[in-house]
N, C-alpha and C. Protein backbone atom coordinates (compact mmCIF):
# COMPACT_ATOMS: atom_id res chain seq x y z
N UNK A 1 -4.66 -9.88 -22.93
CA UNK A 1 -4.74 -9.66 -21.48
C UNK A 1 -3.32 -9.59 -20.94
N UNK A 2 -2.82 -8.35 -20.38
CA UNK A 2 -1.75 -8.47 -19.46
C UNK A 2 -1.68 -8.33 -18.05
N UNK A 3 -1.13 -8.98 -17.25
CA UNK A 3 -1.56 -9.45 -15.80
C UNK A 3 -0.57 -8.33 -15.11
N UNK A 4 -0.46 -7.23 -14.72
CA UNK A 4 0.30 -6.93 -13.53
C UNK A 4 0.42 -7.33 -12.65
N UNK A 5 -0.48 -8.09 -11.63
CA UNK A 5 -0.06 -8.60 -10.17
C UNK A 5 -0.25 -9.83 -10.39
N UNK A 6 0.44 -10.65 -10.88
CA UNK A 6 1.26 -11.47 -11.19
C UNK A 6 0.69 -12.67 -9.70
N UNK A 7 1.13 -12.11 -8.55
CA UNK A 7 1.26 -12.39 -7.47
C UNK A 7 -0.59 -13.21 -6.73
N UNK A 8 -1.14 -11.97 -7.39
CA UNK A 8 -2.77 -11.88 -6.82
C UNK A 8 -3.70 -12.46 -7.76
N UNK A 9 -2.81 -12.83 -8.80
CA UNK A 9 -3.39 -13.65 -10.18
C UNK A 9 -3.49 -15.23 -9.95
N UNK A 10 -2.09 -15.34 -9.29
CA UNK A 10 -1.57 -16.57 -9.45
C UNK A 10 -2.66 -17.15 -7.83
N UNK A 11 -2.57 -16.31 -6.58
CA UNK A 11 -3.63 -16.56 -5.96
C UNK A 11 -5.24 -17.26 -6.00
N UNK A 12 -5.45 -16.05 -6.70
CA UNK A 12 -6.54 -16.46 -6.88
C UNK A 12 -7.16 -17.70 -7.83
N UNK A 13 -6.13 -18.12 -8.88
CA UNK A 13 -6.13 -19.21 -10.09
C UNK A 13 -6.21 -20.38 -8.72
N UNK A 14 -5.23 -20.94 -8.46
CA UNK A 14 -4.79 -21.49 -7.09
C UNK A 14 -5.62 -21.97 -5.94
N UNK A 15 -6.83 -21.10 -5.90
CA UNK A 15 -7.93 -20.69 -4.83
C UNK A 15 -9.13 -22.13 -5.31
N UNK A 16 -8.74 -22.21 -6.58
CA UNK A 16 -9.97 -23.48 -7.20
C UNK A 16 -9.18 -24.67 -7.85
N UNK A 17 -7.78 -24.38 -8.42
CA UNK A 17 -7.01 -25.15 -9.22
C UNK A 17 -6.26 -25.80 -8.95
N UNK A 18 -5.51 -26.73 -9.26
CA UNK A 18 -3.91 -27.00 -8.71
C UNK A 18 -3.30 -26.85 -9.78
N UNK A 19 -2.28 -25.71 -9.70
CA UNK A 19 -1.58 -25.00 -11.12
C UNK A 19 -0.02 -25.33 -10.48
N UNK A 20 0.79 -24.96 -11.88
CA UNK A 20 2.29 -24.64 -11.77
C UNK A 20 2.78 -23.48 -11.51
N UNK A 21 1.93 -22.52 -12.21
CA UNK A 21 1.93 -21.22 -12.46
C UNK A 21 1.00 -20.56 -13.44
N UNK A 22 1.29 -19.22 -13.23
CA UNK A 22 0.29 -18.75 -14.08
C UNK A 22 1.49 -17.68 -14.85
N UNK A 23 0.61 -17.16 -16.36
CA UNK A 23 1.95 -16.14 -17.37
C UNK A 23 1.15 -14.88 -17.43
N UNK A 24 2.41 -13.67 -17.54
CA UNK A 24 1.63 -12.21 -17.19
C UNK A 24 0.53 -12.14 -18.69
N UNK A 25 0.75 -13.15 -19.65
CA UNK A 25 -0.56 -12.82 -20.22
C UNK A 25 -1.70 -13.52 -20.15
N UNK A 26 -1.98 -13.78 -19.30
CA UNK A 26 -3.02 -14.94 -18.47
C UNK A 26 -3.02 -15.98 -18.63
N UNK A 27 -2.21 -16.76 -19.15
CA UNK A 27 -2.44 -18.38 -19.43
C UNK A 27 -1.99 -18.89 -18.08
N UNK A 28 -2.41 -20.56 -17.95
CA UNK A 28 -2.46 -20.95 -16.64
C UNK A 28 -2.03 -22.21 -17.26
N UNK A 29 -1.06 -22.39 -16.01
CA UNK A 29 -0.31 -23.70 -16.30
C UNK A 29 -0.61 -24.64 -15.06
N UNK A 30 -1.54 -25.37 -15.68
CA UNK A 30 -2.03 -26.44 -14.97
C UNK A 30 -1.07 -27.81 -14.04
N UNK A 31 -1.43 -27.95 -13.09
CA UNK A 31 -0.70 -29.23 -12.89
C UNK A 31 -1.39 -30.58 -13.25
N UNK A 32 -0.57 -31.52 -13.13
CA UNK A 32 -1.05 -32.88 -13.87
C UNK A 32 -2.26 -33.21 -13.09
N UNK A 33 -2.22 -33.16 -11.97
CA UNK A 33 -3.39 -33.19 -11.17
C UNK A 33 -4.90 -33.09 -10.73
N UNK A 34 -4.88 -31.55 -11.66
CA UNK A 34 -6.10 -30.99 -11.98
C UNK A 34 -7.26 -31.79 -12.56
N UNK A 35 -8.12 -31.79 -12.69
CA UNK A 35 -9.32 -32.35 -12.50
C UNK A 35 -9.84 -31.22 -14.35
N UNK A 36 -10.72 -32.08 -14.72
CA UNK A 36 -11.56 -31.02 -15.94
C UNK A 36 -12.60 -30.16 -15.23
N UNK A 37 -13.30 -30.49 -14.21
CA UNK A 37 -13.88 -29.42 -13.28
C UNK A 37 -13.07 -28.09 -12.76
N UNK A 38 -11.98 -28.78 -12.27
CA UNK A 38 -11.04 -27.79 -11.67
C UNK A 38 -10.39 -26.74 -12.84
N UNK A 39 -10.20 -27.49 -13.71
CA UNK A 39 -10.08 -26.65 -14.93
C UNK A 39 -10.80 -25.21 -15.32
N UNK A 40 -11.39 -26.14 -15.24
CA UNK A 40 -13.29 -25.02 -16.35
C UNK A 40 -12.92 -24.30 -14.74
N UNK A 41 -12.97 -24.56 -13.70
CA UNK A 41 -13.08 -23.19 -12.44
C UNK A 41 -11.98 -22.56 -12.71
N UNK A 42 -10.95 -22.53 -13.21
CA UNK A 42 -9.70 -21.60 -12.94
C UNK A 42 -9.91 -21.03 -14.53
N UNK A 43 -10.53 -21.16 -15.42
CA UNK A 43 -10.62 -20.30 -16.69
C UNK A 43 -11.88 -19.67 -16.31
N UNK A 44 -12.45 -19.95 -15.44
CA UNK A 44 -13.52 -19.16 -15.06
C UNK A 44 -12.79 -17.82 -14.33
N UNK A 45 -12.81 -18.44 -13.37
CA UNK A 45 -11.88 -17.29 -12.07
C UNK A 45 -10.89 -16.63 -12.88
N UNK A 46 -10.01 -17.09 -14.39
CA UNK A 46 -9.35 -16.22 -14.75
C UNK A 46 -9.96 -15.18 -15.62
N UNK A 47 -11.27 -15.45 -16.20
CA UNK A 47 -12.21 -14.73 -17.40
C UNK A 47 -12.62 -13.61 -16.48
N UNK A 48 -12.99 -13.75 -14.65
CA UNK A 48 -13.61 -13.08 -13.85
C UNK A 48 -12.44 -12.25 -13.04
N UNK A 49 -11.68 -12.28 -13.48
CA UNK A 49 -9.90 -11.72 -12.76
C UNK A 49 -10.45 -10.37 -13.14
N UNK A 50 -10.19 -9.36 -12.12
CA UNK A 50 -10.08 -8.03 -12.09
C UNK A 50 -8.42 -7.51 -11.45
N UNK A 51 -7.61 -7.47 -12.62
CA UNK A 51 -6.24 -6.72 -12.00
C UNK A 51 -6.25 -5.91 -11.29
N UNK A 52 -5.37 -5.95 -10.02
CA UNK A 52 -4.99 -4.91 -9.27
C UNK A 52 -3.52 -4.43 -9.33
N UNK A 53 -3.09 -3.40 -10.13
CA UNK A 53 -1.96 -3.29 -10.33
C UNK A 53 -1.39 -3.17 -8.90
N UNK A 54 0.05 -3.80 -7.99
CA UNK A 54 0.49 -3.85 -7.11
C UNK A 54 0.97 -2.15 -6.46
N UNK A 55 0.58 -2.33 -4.96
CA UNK A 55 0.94 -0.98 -5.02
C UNK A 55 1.96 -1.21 -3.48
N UNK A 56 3.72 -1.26 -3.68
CA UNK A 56 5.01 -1.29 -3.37
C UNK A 56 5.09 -0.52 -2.41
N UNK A 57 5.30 -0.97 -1.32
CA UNK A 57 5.66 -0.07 0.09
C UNK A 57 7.11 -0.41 0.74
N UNK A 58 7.76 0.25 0.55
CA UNK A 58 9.15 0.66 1.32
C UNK A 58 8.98 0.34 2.94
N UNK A 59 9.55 -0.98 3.60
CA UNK A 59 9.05 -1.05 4.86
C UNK A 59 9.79 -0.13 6.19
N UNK A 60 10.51 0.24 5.70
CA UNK A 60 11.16 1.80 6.22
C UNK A 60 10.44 2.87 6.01
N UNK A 61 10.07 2.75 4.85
CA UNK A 61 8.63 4.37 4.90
C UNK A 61 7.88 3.98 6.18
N UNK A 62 6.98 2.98 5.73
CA UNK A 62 6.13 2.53 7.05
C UNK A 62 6.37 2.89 8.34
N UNK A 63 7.75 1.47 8.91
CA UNK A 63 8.11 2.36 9.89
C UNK A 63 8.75 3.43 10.73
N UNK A 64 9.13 4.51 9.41
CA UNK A 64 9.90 5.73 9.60
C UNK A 64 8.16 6.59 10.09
N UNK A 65 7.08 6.28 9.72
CA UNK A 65 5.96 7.38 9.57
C UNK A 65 5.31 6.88 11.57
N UNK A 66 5.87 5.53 11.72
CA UNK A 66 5.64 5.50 13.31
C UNK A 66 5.66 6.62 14.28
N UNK A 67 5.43 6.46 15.20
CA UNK A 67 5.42 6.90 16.25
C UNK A 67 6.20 6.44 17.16
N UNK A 68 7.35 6.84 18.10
CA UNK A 68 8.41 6.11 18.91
C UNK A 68 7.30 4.97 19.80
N UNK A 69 6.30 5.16 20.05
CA UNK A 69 5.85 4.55 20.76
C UNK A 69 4.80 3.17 20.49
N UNK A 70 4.47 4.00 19.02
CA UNK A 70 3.98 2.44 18.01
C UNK A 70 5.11 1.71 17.58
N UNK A 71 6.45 2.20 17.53
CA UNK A 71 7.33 1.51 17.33
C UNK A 71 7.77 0.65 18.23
N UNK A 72 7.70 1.11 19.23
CA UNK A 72 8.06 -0.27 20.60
C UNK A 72 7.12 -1.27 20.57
N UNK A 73 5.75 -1.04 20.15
CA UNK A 73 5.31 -1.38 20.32
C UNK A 73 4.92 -2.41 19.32
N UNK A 74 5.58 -2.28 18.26
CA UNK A 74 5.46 -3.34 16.95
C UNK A 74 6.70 -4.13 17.31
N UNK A 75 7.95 -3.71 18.29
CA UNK A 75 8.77 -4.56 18.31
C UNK A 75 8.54 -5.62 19.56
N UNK A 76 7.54 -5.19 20.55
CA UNK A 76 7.17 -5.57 20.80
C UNK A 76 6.17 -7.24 20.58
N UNK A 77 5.45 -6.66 19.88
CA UNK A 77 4.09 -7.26 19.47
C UNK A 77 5.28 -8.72 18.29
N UNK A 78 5.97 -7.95 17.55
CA UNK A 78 6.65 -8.64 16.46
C UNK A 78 7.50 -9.86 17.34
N UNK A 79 8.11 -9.49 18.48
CA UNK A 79 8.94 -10.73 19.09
C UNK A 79 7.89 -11.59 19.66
N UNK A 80 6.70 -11.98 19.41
CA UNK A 80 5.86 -13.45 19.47
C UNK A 80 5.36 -13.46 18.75
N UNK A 81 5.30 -13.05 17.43
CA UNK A 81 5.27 -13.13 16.07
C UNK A 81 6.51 -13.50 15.00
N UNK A 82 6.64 -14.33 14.68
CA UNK A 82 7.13 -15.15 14.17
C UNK A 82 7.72 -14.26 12.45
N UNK A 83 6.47 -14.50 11.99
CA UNK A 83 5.92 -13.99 10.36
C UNK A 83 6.49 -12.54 10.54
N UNK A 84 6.05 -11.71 11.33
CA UNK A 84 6.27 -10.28 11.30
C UNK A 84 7.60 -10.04 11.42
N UNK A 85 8.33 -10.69 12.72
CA UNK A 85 9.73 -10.37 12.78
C UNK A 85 10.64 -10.30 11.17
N UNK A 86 10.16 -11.64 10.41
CA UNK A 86 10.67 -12.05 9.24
C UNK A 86 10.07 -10.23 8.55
N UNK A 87 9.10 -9.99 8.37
CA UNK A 87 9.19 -8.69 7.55
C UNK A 87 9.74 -7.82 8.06
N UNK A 88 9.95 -7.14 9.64
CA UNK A 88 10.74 -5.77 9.63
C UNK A 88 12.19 -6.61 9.44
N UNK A 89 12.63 -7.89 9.39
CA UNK A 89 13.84 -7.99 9.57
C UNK A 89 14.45 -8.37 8.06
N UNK A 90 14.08 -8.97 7.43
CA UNK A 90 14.23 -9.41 5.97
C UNK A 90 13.54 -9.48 4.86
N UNK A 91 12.68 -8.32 4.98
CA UNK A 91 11.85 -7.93 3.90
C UNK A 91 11.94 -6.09 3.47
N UNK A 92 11.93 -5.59 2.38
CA UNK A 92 12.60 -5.10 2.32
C UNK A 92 11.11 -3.73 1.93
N UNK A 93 10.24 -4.68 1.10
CA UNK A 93 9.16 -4.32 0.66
C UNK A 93 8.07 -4.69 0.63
N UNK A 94 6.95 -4.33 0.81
CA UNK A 94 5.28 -5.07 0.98
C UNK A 94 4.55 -4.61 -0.14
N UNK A 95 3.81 -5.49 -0.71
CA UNK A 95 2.19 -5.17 -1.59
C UNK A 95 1.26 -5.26 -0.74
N UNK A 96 0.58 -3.76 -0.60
CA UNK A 96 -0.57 -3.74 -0.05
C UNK A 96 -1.53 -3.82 -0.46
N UNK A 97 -2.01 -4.64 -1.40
CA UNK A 97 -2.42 -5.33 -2.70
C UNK A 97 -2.73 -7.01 -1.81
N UNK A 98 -1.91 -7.27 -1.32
CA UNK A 98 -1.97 -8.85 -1.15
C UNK A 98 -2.51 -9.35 0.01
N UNK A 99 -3.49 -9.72 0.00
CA UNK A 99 -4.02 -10.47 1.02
C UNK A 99 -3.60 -10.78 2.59
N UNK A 100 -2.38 -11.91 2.65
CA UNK A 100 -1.63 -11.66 3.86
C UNK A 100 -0.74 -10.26 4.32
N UNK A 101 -1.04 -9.37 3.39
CA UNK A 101 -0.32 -7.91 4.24
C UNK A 101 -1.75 -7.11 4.71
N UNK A 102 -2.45 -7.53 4.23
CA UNK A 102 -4.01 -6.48 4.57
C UNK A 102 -4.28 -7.41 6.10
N UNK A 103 -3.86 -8.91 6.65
CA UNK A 103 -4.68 -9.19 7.43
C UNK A 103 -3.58 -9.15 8.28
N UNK A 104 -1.71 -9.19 7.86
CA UNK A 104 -1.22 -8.74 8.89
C UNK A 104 -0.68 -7.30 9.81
N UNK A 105 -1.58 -6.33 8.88
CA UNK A 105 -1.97 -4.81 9.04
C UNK A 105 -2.76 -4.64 10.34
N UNK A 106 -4.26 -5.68 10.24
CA UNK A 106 -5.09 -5.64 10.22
C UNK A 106 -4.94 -6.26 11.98
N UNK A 107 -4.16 -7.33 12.40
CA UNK A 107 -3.28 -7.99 13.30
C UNK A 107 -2.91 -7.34 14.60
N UNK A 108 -2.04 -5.93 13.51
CA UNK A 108 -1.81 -4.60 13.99
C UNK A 108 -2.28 -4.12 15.10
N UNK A 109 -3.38 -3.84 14.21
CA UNK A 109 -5.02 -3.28 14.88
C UNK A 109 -5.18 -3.70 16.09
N UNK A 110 -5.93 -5.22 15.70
CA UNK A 110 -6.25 -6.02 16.77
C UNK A 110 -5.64 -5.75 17.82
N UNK A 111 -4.18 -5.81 18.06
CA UNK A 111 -3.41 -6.09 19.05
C UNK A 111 -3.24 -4.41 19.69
N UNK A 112 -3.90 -3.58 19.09
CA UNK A 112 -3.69 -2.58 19.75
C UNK A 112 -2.05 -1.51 19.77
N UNK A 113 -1.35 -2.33 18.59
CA UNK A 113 -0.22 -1.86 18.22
C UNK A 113 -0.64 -0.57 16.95
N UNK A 114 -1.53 -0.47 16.57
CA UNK A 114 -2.08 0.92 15.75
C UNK A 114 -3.53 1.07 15.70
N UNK A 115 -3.67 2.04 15.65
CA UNK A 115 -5.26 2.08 15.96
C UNK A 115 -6.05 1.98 13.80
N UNK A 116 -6.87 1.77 13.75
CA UNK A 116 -6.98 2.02 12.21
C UNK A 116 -6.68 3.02 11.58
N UNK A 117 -6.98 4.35 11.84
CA UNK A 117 -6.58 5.86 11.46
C UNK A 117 -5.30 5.52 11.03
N UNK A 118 -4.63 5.02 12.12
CA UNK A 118 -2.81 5.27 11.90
C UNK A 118 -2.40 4.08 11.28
N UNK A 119 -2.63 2.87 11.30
CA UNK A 119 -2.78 1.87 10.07
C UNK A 119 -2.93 2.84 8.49
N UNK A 120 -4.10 3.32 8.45
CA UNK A 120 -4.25 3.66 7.31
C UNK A 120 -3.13 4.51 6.80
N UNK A 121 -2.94 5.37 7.71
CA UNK A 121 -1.72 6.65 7.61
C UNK A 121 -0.13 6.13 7.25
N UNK A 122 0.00 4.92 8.04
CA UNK A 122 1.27 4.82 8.17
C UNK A 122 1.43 3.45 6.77
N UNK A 123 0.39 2.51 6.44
CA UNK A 123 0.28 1.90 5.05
C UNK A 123 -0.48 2.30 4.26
N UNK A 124 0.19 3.35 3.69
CA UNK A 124 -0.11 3.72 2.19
C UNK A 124 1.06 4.06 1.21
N UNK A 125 0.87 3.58 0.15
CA UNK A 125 1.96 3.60 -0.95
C UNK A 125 2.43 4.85 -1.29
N UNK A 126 3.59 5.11 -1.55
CA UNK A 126 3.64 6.37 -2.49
C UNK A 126 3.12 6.89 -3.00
N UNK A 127 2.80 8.11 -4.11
CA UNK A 127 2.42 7.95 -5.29
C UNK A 127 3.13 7.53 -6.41
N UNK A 128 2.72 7.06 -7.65
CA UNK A 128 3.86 6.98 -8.66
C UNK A 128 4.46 8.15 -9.05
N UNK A 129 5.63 8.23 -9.38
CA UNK A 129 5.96 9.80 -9.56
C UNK A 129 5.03 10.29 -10.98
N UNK A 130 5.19 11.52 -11.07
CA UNK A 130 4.41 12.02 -12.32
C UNK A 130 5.16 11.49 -13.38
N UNK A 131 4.35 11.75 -14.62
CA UNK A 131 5.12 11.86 -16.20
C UNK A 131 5.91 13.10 -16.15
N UNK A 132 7.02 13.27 -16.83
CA UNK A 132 7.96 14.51 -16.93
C UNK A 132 6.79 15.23 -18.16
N UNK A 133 7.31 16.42 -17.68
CA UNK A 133 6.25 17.21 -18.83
C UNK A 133 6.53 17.32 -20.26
N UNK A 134 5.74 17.22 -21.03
CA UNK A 134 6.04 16.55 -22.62
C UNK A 134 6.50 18.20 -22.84
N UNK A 135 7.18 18.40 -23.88
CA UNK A 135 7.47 20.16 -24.40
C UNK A 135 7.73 19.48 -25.72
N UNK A 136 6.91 20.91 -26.62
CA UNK A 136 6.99 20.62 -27.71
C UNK A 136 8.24 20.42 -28.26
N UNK A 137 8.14 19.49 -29.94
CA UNK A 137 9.13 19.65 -30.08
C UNK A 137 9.84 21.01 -30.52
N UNK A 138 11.23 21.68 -31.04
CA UNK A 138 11.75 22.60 -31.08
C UNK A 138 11.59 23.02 -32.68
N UNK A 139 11.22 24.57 -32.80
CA UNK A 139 10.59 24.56 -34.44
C UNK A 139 11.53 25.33 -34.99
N UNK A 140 11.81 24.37 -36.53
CA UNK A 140 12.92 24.13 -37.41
C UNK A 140 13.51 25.69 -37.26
N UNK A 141 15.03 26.25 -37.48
CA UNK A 141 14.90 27.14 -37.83
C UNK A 141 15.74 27.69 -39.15
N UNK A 142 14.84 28.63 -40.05
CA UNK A 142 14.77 28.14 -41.65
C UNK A 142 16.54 29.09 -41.39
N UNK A 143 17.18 28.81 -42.84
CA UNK A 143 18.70 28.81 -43.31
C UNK A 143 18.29 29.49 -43.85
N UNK A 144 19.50 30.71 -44.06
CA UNK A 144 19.49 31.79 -44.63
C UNK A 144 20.56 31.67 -45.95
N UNK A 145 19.30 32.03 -46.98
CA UNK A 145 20.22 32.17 -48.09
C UNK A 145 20.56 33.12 -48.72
């Protein structure tokens, strides 16, 4: 088992356990604390783990795809927001993968700083770039004798 989101792994272990951490090949490092109930739940929750490979948003893409006027309006909304200021101001990148970015998207909404359409529009990931195109290899060419 290899864990890509690392992040949403360690969450969810966490959600039943009291851990140290968790390793990208799923083992879970328990804290002293843990309970044998609590146990058996976090090898459960890890047997029932469905990876979501993380998907990396540039918080300048985001708010480069604004609107001058959703933009006032997030700077707005962001100066009695605490949490948010901290992301347009010292965060560099978001997983829209993770839980607290889906509900502070979602915040957004609420507050009437994006409507959902433009939520959706303005958080979405890249794509990954393509594979370069394979070309065969180059065929021998025979020596003349």
């Amino acid at each position: 088992m290899v864990i890509n989101n690392l992040q949403q792994f360690h969450s969810t272990i966490a959600a039943v356990c009291p851990i140290v951490g968790v390793g990208a090949d799923g083992a879970i490092f328990f804290d002293p604390t843990a309970t044998p109930t609590q146990k058996s739940a976090a090898q459960t929750a890890a047997a029932q783990y469905t990876d979501v490979p993380p998907q990396i948003m540039d918080i300048a893409l985001a708010v480069g795809r604004m609107t001058d006027s959703e933009y006032t309006a997030l700077h707005t909304f962001a100066s009695n927001h605490p949490a948010l200021h901290r992301v347009l101001n010292y965060i560099r990148t978001i997983d829209l993968t993770q839980t607290n970015v889906q509900n502070l998207i979602q915040a957004l909404v609420t507050a009437g700083v994006l409507t959902q359409a433009r939520a959706t529009a303005v958080f979405v990931a890249p794509a990954p770039p393509a594979a370069p195109p394979t070309s065969p290899p180059p065929t021998p060419t025979p020596i003349a004798t």
